[in-house]
C-alpha atoms as a PDB file:
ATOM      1  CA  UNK A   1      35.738  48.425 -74.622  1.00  0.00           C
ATOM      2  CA  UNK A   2      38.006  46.751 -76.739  1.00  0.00           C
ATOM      3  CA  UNK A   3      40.681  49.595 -76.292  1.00  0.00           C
ATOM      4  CA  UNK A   4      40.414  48.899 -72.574  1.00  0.00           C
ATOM      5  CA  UNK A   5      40.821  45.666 -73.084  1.00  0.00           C
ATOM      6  CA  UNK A   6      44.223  45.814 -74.719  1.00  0.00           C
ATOM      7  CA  UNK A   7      46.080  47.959 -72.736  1.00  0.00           C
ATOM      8  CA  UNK A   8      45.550  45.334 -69.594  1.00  0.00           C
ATOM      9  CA  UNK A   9      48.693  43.639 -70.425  1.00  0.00           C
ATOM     10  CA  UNK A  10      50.569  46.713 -70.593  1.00  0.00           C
ATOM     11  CA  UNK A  11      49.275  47.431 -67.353  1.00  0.00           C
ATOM     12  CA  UNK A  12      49.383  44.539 -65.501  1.00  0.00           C
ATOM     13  CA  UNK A  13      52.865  44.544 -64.790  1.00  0.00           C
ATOM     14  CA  UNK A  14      52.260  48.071 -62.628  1.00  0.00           C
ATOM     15  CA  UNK A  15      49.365  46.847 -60.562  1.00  0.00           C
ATOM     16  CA  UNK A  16      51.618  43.575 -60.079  1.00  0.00           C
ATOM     17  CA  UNK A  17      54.748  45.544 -58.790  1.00  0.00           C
ATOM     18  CA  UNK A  18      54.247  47.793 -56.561  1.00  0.00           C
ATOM     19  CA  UNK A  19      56.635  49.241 -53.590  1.00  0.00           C
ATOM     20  CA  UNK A  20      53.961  48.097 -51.007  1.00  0.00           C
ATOM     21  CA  UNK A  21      54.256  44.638 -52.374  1.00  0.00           C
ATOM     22  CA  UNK A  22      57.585  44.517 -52.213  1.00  0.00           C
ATOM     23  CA  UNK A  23      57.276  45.616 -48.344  1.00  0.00           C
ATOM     24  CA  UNK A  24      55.067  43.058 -47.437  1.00  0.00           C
ATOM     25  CA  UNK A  25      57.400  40.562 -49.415  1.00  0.00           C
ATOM     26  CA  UNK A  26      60.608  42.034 -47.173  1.00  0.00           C
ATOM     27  CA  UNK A  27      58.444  41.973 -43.951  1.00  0.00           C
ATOM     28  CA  UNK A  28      57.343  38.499 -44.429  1.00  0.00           C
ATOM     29  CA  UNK A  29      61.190  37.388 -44.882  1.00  0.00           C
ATOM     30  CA  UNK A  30      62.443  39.432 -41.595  1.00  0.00           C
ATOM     31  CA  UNK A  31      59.593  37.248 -39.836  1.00  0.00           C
ATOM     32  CA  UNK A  32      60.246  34.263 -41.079  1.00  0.00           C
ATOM     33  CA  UNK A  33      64.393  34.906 -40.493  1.00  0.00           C
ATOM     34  CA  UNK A  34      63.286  35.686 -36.761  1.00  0.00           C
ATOM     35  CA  UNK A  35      61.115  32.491 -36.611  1.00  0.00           C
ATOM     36  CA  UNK A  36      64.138  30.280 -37.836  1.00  0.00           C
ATOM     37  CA  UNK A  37      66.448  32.078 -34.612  1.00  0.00           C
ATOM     38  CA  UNK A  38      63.985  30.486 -31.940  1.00  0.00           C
ATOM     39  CA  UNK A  39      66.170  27.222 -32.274  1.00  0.00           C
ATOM     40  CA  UNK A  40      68.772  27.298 -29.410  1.00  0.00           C
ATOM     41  CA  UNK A  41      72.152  27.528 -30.918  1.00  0.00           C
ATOM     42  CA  UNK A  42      73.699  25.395 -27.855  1.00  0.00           C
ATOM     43  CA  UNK A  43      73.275  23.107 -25.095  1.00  0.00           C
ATOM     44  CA  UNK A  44      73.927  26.155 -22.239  1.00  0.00           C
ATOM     45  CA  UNK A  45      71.653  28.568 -24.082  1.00  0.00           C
ATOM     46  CA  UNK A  46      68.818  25.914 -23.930  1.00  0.00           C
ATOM     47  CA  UNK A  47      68.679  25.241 -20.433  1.00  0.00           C
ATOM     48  CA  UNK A  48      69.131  28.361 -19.880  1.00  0.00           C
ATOM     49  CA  UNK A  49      66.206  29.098 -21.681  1.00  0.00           C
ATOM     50  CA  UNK A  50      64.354  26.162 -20.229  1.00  0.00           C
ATOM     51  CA  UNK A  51      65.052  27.703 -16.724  1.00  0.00           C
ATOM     52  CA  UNK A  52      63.731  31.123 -18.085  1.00  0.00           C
ATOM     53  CA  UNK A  53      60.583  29.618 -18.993  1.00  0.00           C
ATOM     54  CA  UNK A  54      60.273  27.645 -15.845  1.00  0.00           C
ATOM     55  CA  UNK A  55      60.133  30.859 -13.958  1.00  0.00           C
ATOM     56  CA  UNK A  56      58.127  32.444 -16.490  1.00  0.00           C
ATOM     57  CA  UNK A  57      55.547  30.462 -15.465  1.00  0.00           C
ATOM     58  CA  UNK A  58      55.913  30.842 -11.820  1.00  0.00           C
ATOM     59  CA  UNK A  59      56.277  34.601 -12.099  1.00  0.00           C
ATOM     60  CA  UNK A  60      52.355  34.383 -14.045  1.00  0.00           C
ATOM     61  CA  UNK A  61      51.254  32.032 -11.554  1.00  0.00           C
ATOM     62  CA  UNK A  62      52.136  34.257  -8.575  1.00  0.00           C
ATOM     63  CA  UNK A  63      50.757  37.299 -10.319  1.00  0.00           C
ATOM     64  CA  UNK A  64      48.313  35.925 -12.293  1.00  0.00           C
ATOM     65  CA  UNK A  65      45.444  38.458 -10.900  1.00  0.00           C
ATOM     66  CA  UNK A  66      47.493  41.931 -11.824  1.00  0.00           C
ATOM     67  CA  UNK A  67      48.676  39.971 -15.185  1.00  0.00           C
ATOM     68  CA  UNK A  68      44.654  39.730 -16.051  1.00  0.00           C
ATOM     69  CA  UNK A  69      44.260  42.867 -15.387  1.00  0.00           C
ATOM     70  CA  UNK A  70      45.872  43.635 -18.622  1.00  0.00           C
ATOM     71  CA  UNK A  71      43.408  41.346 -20.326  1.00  0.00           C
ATOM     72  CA  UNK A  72      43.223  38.245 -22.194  1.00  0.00           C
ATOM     73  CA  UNK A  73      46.351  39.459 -24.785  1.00  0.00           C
ATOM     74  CA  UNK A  74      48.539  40.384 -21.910  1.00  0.00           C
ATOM     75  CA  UNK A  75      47.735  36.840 -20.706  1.00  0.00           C
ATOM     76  CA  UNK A  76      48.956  35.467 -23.940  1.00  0.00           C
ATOM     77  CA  UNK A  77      51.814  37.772 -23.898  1.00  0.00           C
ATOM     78  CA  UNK A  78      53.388  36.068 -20.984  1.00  0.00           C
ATOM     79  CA  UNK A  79      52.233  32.936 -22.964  1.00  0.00           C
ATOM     80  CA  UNK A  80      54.521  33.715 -25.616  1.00  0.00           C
ATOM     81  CA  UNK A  81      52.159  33.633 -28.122  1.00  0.00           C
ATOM     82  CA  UNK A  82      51.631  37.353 -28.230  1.00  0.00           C
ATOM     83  CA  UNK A  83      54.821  39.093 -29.403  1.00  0.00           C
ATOM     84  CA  UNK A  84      58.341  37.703 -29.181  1.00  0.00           C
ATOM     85  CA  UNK A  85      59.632  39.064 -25.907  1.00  0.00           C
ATOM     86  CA  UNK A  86      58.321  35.917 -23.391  1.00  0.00           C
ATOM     87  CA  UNK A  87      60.861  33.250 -22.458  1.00  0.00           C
ATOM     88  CA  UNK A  88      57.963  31.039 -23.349  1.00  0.00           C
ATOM     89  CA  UNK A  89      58.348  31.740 -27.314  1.00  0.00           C
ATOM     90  CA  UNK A  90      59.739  29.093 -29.363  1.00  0.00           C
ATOM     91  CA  UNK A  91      59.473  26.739 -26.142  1.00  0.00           C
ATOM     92  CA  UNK A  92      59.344  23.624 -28.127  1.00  0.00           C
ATOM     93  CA  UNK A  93      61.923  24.247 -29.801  1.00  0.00           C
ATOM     94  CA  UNK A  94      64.455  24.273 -26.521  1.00  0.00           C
ATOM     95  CA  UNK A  95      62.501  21.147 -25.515  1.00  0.00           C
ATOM     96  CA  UNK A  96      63.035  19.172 -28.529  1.00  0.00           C
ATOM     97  CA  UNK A  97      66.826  19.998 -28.485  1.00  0.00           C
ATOM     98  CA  UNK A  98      66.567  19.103 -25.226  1.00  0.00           C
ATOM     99  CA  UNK A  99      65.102  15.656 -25.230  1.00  0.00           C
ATOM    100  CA  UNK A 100      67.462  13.673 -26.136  1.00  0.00           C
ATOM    101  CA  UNK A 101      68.989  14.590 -22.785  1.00  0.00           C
ATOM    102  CA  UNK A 102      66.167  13.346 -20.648  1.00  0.00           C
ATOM    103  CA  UNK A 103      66.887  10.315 -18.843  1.00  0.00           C
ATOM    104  CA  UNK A 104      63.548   8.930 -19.657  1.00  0.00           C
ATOM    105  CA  UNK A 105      63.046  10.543 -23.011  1.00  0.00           C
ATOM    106  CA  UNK A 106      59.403   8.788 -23.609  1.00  0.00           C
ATOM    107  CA  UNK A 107      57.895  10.386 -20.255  1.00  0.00           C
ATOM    108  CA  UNK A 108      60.056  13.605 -21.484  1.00  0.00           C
ATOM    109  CA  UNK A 109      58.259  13.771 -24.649  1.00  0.00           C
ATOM    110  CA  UNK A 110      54.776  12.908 -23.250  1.00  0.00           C
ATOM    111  CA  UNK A 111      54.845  16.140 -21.114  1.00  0.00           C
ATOM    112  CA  UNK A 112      56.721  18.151 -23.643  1.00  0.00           C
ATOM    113  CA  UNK A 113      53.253  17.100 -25.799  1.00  0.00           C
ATOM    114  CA  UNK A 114      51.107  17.732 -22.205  1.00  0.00           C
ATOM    115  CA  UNK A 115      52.946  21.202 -21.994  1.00  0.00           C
ATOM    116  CA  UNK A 116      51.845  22.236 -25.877  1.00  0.00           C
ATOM    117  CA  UNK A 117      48.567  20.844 -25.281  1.00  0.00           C
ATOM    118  CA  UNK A 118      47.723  23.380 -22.015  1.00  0.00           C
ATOM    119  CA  UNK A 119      49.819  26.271 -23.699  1.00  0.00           C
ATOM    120  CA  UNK A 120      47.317  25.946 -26.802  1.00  0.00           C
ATOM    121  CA  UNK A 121      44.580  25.833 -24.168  1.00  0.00           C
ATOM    122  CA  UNK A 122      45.551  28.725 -22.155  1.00  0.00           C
ATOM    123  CA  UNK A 123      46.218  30.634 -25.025  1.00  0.00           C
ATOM    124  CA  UNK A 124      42.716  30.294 -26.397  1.00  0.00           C
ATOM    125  CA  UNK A 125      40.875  30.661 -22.729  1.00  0.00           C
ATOM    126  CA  UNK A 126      42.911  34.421 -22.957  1.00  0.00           C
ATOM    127  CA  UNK A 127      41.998  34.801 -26.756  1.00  0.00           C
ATOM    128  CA  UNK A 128      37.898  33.849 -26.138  1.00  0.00           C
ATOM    129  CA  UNK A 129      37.864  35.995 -22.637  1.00  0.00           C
ATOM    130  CA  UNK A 130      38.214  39.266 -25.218  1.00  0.00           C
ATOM    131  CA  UNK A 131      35.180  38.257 -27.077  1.00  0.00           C
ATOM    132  CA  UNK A 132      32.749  36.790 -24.469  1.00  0.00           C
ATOM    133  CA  UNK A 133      31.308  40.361 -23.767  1.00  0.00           C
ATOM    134  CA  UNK A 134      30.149  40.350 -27.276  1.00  0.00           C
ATOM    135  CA  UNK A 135      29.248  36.891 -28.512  1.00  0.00           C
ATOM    136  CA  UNK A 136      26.440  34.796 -27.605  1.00  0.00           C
ATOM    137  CA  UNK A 137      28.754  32.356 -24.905  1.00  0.00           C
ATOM    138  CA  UNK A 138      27.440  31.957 -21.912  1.00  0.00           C
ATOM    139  CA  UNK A 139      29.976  32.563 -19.034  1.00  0.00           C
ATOM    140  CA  UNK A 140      32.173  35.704 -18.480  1.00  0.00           C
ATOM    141  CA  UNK A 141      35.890  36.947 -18.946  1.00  0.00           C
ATOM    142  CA  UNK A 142      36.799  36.030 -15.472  1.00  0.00           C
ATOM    143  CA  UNK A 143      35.611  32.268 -16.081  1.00  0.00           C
ATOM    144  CA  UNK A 144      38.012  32.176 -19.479  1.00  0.00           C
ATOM    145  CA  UNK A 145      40.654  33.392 -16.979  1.00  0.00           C
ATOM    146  CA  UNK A 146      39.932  30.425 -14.626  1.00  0.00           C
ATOM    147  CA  UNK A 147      39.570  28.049 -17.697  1.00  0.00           C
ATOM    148  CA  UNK A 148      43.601  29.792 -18.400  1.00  0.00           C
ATOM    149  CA  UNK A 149      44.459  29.713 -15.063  1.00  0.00           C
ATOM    150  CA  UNK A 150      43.698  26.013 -14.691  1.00  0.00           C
ATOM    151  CA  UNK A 151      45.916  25.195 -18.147  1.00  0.00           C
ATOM    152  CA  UNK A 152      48.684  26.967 -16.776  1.00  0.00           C
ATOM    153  CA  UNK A 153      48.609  24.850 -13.573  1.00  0.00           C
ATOM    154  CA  UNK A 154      49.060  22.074 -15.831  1.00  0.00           C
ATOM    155  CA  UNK A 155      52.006  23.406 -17.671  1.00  0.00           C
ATOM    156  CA  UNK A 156      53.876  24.498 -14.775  1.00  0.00           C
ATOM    157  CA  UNK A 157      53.576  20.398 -13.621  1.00  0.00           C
ATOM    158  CA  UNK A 158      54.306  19.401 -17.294  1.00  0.00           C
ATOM    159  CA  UNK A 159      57.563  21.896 -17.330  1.00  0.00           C
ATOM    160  CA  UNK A 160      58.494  20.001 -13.777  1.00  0.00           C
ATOM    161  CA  UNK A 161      58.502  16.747 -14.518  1.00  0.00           C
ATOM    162  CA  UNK A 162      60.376  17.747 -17.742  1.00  0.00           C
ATOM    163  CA  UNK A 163      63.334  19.536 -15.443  1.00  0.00           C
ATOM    164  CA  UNK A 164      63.061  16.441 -13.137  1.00  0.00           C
ATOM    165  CA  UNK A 165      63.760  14.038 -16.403  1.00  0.00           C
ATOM    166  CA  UNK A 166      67.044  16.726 -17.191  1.00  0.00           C
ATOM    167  CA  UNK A 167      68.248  16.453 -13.615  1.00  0.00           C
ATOM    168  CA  UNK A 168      68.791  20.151 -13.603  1.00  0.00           C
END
């Protein structure tokens, strides 16, 4: 036992370093790197952006029966909070570099806070519709796509009075 005990420290350092630590660590770092890129680098690529996720939204809302059809993630994909490909990803950041253009920057910033509050909502009426078939909820998937449905609504007139405050 004693034997066993004193070749720990001459093994630690293996168990420690290992090349699938070392991939997580590099993974973690890409993320992060692609996290910090969200910001909009200027003025014409954020309302551009802004735009983007204006229709977004009305693209969802127009098809927002064949978008449930791919279930609650592909919901949340067109969220942006699914994957990285949705105009919708890293929306606050565009809004934030945006407010300061807003002619009235406190009603600005009071539906830029409206807008994060419904995204967070939708996002977790598509995240509990995958689950309801199996937990002890009452209600069914197509009342979590309702409950998303109605957030969405909410964002789309959040996003609007945003673009009215730009004058874009």
């Amino acid at each position: 036992r004693r034997y066993l005990l004193s070749l720990a420290p001459l093994l630690l350092p293996t168990v420690l370093y290992t090349p699938s630590a070392s991939l997580v660590y590099a993974y973690d770092a890409s993320q992060a790197e692609k996290a910090t890129s969200v910001k909009p680098k200027s003025e014409e690529e954020a309302r551009r952006r802004f735009q983007d996720a204006r229709n977004q939204i009305n693209y969802l809302l127009s098809n927002y029966d064949e978008v449930c059809r791919g279930g609650g993630d592909n919901i949340r994909r067109y969220l942006g909070t699914v994957g990285t490909t949705s105009p919708l990803y890293g929306i606050k950041t565009v809004f934030k570099y945006l407010q300061e253009d807003a002619g009235d920057i406190v009603e600005f910033t009071e539906n830029m806070n409206e807008f994060d509050r419904n995204l967070n909502g939708a996002d977790s009426q598509a995240y509990s519709s995958m689950f309801v078939e199996f937990s002890a909820a009452k209600g069914t998937t197509g009342d979590y796509y309702k409950g998303a449905l109605r957030e969405i609504q909410m964002m789309k007139k959040a996003i609007d009075n945003m673009n009215a405050e730009l004058l874009i």
